[in-house]
N, C-alpha and C. Protein backbone atom coordinates (compact mmCIF):
# COMPACT_ATOMS: atom_id res chain seq x y z
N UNK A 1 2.54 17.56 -12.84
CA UNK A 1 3.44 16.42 -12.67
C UNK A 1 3.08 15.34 -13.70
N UNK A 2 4.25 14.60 -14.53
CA UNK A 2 3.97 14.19 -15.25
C UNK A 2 3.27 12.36 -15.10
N UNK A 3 2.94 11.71 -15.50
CA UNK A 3 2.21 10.21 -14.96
C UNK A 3 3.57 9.56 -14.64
N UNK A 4 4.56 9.25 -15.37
CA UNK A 4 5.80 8.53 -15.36
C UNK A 4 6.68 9.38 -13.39
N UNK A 5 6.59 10.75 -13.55
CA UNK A 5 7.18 11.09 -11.86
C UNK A 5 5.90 10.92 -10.89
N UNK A 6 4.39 11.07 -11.05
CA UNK A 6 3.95 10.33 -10.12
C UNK A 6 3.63 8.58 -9.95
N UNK A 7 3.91 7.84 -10.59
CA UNK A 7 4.14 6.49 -10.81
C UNK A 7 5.92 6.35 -10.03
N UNK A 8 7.14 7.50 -10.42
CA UNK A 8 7.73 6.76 -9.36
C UNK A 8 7.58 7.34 -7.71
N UNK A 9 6.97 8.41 -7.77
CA UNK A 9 6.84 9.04 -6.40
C UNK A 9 5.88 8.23 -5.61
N UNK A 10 4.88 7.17 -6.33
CA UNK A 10 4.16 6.67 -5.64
C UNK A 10 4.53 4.82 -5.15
N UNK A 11 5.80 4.43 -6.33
CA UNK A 11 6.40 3.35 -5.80
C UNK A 11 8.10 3.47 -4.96
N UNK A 12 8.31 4.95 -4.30
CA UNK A 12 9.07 5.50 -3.71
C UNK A 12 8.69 5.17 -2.32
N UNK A 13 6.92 5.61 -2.20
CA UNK A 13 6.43 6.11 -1.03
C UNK A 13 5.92 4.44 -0.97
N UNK A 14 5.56 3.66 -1.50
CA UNK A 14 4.85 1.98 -1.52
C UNK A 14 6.94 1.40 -0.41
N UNK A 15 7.43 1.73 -1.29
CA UNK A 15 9.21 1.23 -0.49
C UNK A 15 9.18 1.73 0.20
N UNK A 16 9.03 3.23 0.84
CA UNK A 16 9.79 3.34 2.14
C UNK A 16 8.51 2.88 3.10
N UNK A 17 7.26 3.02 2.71
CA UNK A 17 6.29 2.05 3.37
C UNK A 17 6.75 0.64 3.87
N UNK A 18 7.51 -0.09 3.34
CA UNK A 18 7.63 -1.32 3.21
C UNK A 18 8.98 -1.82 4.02
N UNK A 19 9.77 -0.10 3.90
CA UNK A 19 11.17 -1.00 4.82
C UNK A 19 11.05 -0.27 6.16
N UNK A 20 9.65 0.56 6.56
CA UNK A 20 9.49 0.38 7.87
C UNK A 20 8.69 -0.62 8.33
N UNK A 21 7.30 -1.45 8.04
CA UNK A 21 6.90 -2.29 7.86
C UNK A 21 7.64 -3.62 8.30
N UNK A 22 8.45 -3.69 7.61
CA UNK A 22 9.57 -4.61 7.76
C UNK A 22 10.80 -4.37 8.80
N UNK A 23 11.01 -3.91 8.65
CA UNK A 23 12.09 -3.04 10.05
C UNK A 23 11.74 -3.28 11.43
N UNK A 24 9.65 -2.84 12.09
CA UNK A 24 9.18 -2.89 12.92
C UNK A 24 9.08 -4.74 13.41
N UNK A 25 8.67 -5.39 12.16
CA UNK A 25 8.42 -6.53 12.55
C UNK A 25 9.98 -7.32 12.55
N UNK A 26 10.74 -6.89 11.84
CA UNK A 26 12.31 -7.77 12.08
C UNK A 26 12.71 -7.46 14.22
N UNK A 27 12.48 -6.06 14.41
CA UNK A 27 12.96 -5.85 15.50
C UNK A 27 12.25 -6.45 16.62
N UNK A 28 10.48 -6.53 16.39
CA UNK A 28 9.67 -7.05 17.81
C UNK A 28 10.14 -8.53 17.41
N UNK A 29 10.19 -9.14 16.10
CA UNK A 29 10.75 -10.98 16.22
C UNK A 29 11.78 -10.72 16.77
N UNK A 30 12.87 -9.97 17.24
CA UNK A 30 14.34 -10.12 17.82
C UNK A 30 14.28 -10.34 19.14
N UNK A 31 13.53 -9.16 19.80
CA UNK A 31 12.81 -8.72 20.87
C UNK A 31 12.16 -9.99 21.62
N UNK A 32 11.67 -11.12 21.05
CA UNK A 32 11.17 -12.58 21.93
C UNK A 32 9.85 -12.26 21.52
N UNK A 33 9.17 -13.39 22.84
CA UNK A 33 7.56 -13.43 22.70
C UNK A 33 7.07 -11.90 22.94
N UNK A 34 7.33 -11.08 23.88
CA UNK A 34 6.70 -9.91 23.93
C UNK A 34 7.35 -8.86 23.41
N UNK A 35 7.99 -9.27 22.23
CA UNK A 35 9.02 -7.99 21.78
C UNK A 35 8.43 -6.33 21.43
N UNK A 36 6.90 -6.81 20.80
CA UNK A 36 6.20 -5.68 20.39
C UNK A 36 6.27 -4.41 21.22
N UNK A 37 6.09 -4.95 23.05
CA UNK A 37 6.40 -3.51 23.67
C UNK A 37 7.51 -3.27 24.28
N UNK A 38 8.46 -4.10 23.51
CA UNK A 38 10.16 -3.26 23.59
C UNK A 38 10.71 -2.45 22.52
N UNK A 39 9.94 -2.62 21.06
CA UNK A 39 10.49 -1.87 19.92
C UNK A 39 9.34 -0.68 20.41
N UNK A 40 10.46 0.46 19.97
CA UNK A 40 10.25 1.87 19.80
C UNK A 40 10.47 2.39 18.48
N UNK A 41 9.43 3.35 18.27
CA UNK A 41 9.92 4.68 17.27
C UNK A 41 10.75 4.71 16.51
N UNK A 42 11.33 5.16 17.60
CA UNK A 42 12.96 5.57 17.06
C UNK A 42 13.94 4.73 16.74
N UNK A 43 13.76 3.30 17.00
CA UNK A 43 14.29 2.13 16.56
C UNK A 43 14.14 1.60 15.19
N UNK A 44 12.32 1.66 15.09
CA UNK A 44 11.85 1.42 13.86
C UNK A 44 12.51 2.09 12.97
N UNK A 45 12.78 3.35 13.23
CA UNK A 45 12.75 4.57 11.75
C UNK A 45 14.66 3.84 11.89
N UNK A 46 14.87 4.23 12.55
CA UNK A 46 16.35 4.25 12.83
C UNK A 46 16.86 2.87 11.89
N UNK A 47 15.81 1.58 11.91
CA UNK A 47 16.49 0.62 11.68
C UNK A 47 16.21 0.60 9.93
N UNK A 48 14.70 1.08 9.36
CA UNK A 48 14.38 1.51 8.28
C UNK A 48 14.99 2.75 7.46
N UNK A 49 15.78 3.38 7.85
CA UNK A 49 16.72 4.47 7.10
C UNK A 49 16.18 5.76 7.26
N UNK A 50 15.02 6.02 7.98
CA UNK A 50 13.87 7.21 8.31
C UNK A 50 13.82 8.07 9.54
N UNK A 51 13.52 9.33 9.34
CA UNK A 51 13.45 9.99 10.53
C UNK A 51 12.39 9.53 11.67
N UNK A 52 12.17 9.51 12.19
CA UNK A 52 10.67 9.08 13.37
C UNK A 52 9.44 9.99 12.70
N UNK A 53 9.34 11.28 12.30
CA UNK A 53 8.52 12.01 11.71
C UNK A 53 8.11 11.35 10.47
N UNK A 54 8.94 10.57 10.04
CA UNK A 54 8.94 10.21 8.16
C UNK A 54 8.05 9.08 8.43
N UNK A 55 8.53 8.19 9.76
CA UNK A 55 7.60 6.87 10.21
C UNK A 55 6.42 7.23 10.75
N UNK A 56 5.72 8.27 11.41
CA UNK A 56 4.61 9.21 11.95
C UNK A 56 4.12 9.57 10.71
N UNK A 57 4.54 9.88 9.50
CA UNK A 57 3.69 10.19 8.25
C UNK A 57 3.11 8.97 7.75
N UNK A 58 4.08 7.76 7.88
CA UNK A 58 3.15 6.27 7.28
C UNK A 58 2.35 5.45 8.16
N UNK A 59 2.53 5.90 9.45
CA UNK A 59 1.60 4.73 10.38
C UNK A 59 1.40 5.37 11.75
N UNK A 60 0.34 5.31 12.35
CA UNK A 60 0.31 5.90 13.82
C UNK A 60 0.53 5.06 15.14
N UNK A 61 0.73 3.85 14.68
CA UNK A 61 1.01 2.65 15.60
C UNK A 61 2.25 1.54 14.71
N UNK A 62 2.36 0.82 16.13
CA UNK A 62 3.52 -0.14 15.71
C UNK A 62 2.55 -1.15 14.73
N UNK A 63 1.62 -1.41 15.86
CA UNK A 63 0.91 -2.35 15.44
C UNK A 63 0.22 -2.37 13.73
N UNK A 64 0.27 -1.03 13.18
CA UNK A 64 -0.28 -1.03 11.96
C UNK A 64 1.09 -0.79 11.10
N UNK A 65 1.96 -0.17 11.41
CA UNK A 65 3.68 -0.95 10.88
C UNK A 65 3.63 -2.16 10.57
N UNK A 66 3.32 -2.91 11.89
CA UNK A 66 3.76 -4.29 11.65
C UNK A 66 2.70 -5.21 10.41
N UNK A 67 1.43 -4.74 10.73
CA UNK A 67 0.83 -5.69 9.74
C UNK A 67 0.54 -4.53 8.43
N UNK A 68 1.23 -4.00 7.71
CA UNK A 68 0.69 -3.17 7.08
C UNK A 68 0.91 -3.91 5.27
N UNK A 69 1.45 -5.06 5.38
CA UNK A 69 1.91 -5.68 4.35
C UNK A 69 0.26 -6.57 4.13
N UNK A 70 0.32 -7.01 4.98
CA UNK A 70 -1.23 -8.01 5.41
C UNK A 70 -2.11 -6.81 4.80
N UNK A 71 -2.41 -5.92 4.83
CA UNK A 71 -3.27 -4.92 4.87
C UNK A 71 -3.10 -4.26 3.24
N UNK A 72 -1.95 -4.11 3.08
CA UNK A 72 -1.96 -3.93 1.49
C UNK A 72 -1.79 -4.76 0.25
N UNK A 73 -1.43 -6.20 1.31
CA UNK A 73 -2.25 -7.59 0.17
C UNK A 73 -3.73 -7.87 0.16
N UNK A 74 -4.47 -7.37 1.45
CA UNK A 74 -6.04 -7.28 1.09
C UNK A 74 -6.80 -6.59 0.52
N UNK A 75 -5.77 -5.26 0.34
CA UNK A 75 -6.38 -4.12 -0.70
C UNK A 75 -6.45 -4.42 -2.11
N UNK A 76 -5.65 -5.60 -2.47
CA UNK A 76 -5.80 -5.54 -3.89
C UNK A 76 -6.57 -7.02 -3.96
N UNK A 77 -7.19 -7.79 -3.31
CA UNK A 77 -8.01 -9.31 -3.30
C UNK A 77 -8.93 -9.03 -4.42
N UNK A 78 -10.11 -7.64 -4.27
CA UNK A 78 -10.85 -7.46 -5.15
C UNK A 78 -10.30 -7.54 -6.80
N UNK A 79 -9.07 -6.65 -6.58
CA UNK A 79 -8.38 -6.71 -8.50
C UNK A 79 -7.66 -7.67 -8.87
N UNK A 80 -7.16 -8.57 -7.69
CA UNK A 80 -6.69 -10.21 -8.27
C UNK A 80 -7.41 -10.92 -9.07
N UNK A 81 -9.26 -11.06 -7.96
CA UNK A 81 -10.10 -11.78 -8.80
C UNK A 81 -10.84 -11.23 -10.15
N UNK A 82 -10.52 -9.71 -10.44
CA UNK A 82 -10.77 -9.18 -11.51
C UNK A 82 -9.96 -9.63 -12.23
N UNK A 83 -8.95 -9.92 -12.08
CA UNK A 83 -7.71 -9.90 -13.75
C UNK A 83 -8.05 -11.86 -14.10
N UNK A 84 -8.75 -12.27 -12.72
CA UNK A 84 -9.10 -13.69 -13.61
C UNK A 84 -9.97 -13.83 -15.38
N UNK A 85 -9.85 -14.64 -15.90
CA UNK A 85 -10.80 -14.70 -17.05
C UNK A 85 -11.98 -14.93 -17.11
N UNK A 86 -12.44 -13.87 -17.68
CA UNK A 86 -14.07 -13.94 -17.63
C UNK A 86 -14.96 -15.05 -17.16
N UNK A 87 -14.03 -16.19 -18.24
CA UNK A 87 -15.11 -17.46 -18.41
C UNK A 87 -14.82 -18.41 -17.43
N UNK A 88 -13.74 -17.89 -16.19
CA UNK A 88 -13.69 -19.27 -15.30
C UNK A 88 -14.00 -19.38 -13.85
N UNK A 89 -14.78 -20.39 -13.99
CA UNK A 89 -15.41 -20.55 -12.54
C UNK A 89 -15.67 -19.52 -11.67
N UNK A 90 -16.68 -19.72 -10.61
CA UNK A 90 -16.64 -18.87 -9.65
C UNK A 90 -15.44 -19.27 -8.44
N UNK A 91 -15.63 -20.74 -8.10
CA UNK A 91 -14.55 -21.49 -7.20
C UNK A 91 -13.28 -21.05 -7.50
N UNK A 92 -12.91 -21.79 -9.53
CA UNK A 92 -11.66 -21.67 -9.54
C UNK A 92 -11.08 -20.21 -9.21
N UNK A 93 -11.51 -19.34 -10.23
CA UNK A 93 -11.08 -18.07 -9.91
C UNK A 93 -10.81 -17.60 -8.58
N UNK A 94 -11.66 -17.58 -7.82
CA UNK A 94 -11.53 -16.80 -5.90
C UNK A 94 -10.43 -17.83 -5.68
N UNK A 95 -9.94 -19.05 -5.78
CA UNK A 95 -8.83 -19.98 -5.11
C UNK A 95 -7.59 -19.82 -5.96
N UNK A 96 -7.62 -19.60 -7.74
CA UNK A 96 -6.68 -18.49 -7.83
C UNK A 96 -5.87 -17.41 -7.54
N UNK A 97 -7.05 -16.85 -7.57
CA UNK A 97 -6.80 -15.13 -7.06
C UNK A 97 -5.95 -15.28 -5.85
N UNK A 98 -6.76 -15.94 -4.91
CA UNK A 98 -6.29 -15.85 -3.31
C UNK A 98 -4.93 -16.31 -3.55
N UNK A 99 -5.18 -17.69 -4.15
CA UNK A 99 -3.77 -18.22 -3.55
C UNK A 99 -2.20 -17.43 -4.21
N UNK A 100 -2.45 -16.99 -5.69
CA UNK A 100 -1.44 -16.10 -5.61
C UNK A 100 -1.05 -15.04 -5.04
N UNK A 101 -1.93 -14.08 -4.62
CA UNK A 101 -2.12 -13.16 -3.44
C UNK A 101 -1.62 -13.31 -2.79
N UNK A 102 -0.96 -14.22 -1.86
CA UNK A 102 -1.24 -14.39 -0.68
C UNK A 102 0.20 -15.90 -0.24
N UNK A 103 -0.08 -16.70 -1.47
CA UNK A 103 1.59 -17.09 -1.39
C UNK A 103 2.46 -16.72 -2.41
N UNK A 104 2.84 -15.74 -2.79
CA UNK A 104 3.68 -15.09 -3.95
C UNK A 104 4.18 -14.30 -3.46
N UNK A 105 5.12 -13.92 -2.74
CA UNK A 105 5.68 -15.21 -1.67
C UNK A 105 4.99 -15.46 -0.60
N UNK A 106 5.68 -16.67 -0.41
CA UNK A 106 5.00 -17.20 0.41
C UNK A 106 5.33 -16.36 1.75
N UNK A 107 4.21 -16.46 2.61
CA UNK A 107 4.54 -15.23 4.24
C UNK A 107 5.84 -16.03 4.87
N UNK A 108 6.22 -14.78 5.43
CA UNK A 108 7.25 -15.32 6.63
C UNK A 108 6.82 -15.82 7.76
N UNK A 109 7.27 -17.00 8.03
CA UNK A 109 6.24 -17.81 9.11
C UNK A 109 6.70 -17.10 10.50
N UNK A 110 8.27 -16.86 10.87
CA UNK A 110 8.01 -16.23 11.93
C UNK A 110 7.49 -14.83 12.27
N UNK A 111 7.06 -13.72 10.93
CA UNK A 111 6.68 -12.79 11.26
C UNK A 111 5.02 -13.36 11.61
N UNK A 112 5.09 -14.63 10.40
CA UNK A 112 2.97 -14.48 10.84
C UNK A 112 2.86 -14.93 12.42
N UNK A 113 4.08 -16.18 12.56
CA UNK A 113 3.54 -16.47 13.88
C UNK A 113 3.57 -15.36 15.05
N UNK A 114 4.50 -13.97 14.63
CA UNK A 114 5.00 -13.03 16.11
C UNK A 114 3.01 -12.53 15.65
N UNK A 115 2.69 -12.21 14.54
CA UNK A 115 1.76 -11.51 14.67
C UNK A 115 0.67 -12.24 14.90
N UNK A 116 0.25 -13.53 14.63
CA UNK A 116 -0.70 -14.52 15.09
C UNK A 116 -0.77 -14.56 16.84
N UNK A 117 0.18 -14.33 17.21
CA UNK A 117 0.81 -14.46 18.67
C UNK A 117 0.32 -14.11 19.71
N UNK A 118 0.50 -12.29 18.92
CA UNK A 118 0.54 -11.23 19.71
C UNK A 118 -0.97 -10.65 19.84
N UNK A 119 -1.53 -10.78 20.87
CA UNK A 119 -3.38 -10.20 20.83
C UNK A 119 -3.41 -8.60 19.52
N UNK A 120 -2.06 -7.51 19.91
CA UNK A 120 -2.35 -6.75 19.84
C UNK A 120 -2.46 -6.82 18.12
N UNK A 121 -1.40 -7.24 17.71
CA UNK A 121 -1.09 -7.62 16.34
C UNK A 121 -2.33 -8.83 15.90
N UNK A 122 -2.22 -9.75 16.14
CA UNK A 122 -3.46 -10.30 15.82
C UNK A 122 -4.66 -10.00 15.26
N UNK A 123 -5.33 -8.83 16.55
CA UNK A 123 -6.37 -7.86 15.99
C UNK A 123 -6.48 -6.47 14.71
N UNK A 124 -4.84 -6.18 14.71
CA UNK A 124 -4.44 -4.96 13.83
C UNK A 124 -4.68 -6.26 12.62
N UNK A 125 -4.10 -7.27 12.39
CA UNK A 125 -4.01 -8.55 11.62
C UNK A 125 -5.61 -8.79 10.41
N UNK A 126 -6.67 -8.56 12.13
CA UNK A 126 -8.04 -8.65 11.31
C UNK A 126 -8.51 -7.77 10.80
N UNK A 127 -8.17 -6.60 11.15
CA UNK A 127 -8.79 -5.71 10.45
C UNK A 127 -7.81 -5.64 9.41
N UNK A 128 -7.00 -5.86 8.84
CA UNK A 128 -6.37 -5.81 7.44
C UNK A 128 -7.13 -7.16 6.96
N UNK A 129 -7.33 -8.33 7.26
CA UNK A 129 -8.32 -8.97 6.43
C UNK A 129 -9.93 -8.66 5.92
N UNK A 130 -10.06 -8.05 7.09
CA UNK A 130 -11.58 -7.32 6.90
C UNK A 130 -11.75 -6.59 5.38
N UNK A 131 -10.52 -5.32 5.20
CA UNK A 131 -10.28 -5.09 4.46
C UNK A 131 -10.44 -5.50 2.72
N UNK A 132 -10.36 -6.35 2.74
CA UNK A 132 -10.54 -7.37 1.65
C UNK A 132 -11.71 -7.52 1.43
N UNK A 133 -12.96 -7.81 2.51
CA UNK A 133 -14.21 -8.15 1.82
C UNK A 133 -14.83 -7.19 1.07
N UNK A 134 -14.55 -6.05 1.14
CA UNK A 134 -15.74 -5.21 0.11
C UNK A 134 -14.93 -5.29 -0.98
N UNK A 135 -13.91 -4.77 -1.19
CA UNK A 135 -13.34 -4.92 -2.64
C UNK A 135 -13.69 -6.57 -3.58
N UNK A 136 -13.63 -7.50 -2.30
CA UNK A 136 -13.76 -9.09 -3.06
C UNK A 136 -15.16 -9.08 -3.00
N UNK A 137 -16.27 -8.70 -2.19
CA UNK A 137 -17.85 -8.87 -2.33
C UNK A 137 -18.00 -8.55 -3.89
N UNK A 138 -17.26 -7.10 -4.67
CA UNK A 138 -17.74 -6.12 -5.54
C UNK A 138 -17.38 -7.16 -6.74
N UNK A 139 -16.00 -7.54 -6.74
CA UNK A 139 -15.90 -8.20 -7.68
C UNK A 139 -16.30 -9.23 -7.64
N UNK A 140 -16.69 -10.09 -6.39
CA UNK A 140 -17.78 -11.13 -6.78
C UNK A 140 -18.92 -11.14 -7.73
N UNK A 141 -19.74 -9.65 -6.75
CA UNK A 141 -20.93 -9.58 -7.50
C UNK A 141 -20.76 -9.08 -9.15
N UNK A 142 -19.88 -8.76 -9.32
CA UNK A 142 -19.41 -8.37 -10.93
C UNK A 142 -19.17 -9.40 -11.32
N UNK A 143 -18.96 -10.57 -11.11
CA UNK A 143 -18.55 -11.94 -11.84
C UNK A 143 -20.05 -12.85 -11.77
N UNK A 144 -20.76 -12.53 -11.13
CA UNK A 144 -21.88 -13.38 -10.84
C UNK A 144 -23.30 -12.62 -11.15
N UNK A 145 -23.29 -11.30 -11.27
CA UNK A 145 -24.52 -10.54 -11.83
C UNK A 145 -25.27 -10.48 -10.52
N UNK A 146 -24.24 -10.45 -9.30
CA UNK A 146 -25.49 -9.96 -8.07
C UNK A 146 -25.00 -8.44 -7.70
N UNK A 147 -25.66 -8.28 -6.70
CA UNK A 147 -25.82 -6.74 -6.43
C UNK A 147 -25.27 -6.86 -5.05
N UNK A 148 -23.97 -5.97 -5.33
CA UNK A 148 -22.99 -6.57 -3.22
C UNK A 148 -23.32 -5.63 -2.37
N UNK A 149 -24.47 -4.72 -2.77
CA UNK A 149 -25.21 -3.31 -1.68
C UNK A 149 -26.58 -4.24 -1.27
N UNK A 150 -26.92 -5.17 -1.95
CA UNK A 150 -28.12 -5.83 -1.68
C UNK A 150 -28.44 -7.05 -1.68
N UNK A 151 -27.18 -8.23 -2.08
CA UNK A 151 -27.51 -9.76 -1.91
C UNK A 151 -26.67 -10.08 -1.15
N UNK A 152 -26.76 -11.03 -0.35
CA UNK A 152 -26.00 -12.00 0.99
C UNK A 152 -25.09 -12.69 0.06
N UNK A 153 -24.97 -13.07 -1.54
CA UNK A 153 -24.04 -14.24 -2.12
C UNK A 153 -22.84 -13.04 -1.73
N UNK A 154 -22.31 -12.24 -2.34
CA UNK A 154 -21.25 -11.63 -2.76
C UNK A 154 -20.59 -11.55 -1.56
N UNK A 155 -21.18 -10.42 -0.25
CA UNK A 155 -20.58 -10.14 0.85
C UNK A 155 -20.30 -11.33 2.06
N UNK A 156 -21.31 -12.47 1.70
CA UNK A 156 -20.79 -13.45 2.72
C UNK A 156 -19.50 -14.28 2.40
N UNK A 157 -19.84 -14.58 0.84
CA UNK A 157 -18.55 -15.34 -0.19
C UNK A 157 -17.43 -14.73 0.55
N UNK A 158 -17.38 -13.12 -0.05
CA UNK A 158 -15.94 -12.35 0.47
C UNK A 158 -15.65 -12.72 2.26
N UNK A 159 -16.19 -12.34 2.88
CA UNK A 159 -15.89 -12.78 4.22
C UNK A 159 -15.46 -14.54 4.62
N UNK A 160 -16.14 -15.52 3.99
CA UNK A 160 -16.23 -16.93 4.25
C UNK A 160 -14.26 -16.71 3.67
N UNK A 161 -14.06 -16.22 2.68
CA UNK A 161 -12.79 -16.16 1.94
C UNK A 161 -11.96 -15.37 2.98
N UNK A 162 -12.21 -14.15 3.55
CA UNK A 162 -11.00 -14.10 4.30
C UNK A 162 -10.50 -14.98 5.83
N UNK A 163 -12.01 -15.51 5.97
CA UNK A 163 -11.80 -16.19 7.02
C UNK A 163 -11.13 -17.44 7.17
N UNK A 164 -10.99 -18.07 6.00
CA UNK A 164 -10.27 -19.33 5.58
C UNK A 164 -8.71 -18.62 5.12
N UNK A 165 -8.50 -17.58 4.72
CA UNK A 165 -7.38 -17.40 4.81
C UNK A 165 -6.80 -17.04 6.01
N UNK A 166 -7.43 -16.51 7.03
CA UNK A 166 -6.88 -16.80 8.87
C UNK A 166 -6.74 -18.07 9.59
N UNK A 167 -8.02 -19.13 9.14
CA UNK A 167 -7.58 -20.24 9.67
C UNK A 167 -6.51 -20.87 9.03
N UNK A 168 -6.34 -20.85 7.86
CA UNK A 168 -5.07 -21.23 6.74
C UNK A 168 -3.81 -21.21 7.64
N UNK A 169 -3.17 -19.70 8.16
CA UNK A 169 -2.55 -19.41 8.64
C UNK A 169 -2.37 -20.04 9.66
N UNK A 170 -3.20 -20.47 10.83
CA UNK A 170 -3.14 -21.23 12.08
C UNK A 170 -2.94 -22.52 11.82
N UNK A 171 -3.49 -23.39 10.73
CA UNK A 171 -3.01 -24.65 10.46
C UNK A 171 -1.58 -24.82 9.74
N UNK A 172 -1.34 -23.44 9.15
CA UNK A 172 0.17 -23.74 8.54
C UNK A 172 1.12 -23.42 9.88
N UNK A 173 0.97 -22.87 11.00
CA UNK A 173 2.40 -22.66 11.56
C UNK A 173 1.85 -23.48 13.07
N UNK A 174 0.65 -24.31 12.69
CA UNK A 174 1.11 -25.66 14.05
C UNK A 174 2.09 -26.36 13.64
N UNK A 175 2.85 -27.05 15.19
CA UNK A 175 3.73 -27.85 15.24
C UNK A 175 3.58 -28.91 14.44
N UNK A 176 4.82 -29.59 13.56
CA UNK A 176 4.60 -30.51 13.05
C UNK A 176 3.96 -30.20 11.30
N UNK A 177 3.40 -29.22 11.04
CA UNK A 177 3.25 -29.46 9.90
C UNK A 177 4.48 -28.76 9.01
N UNK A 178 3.99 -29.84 7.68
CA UNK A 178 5.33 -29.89 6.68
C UNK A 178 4.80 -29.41 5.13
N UNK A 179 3.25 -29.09 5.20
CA UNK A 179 2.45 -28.52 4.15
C UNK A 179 2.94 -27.17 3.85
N UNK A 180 3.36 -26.84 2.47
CA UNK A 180 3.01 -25.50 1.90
C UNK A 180 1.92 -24.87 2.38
N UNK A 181 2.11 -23.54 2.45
CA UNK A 181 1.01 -22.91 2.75
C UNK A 181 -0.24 -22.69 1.45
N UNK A 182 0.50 -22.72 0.24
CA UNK A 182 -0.10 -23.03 -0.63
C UNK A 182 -1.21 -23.77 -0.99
N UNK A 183 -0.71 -25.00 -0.47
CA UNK A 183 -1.49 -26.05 -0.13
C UNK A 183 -2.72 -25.97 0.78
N UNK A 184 -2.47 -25.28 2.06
CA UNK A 184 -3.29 -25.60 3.54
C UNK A 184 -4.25 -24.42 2.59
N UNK A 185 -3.80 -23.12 2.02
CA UNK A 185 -4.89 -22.11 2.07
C UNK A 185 -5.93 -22.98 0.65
N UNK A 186 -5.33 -23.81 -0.16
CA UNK A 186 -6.28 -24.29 -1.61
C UNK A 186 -7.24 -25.03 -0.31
N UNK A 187 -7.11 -26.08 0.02
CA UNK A 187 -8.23 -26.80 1.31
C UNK A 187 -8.93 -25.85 1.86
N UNK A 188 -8.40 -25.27 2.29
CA UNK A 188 -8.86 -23.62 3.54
C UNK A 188 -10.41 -23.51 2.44
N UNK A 189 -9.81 -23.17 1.46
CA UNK A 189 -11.05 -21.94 0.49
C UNK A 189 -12.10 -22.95 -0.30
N UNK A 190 -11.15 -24.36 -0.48
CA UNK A 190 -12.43 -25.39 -1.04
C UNK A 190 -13.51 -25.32 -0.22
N UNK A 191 -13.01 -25.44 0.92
CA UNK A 191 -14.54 -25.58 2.30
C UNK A 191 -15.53 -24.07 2.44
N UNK A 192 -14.93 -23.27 1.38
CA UNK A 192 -16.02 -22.29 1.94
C UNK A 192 -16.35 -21.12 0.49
N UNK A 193 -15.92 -21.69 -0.43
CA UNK A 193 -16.47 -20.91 -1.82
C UNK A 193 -17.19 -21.60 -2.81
N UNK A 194 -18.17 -21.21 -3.28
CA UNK A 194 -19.10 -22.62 -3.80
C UNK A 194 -18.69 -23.01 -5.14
N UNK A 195 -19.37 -24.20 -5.33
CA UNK A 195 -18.51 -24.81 -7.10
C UNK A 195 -19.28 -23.64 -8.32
N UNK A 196 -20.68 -23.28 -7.79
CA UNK A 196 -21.30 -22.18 -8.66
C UNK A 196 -22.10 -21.55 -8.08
N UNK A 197 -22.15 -20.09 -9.11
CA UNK A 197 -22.86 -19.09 -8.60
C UNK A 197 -24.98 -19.54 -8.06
N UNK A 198 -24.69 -18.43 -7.28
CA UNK A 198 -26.60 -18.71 -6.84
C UNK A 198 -27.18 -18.30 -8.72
N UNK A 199 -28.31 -18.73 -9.31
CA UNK A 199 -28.91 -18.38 -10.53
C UNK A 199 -29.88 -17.21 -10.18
N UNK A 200 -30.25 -17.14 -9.09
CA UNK A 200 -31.31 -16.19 -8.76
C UNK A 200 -30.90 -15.90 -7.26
N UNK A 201 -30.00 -14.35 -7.37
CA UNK A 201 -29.90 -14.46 -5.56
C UNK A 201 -30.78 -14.13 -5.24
N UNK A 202 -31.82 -13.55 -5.33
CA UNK A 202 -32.91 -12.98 -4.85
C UNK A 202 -33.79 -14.09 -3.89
N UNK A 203 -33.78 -15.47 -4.77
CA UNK A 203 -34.19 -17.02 -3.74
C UNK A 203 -33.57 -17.46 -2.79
N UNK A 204 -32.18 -16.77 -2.97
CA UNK A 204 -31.63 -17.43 -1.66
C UNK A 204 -31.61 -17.08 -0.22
């Protein structure tokens, strides 16, 4: 198979990923506060253009349907902060990286809030952020000359970072606020990525 038919067979399979994904979470927001255990299967596929088998090949739960977008924007956190430039910052770069990540576009507030909401989604929610820290530890420690199998800078950095992008989320969809999310997640990540690297992690 040639690179050009697996490049489109693999942004074939990234789309129909994406309009069940989307399909699951349009139908549990329709559905109310507990919509999650009124959408079915066969709704999902039905509403995404797919057989139920075709939706059983991309996900084994609703719940990983629904956040599976969350989950394949944390897969790439590590190669965001790679494509930054060599020479800039440790801060700027990770508040870069993130923030285009992550508002480009910006989330749909009522899907984050059904999934902020919902315990079950919530938790499917963290473990797609989890996701993110080893790929972002690696390229930490590749930007900073530590070792992310053996120093606390890299793997705590990555975690302090996804965790400010969860609280981000909870301060953007309280009542009353009128902030970009843009905005709430740059604050979010000032409070928890340092202005520079450790010189010796081994002291710290």
């Amino acid at each position: 198979m040639s690179d050009d038919a697996m490049d489109l067979r693999a942004r074939n399979k990234q789309a129909t990923r994406e309009a069940i994904s989307h399909a699951a979470l349009r139908l549990a927001i329709e559905q109310g506060p507990h919509g999650l255990a009124l959408v079915r299967v066969h709704d999902i596929a039905t509403a995404a253009g797919v057989s139920p088998r075709t939706y059983n090949n991309y996900f084994s739960s609703r719940e990983e349907a629904i956040c599976s977008f969350q989950a394949d924007q944390s897969r790439r956190a590590g190669k965001a902060l790679r494509s930054r430039p060599a020479d800039e910052p440790l801060d700027q770069a990770v508040i870069a990286a993130v923030i285009e990540l992550y508002t480009d576009p910006e989330p749909d507030k009522a899907g984050l809030r059904m999934i902020m909401s919902t315990p079950e989604l919530e938790g499917e929610a963290l473990k797609a952020f989890t996701m993110a820290e080893g790929p972002l530890a690696e390229a930490i420690a590749a930007r900073t000359g530590t070792d992310a199998g053996r120093d606390l800078f890299p793997a705590v950095t990555a975690a302090a970072v996804a965790g400010a992008i969860r609280v981000a989320g909870r301060h953007w969809l309280a009542p009353g606020n009128t902030e970009s999310f843009a905005a709430i997640l740059r604050r979010a990540l000032s409070c928890v990525v340092p202005a520079t690297s450790p010189e010796d992690p081994q002291d710290q």
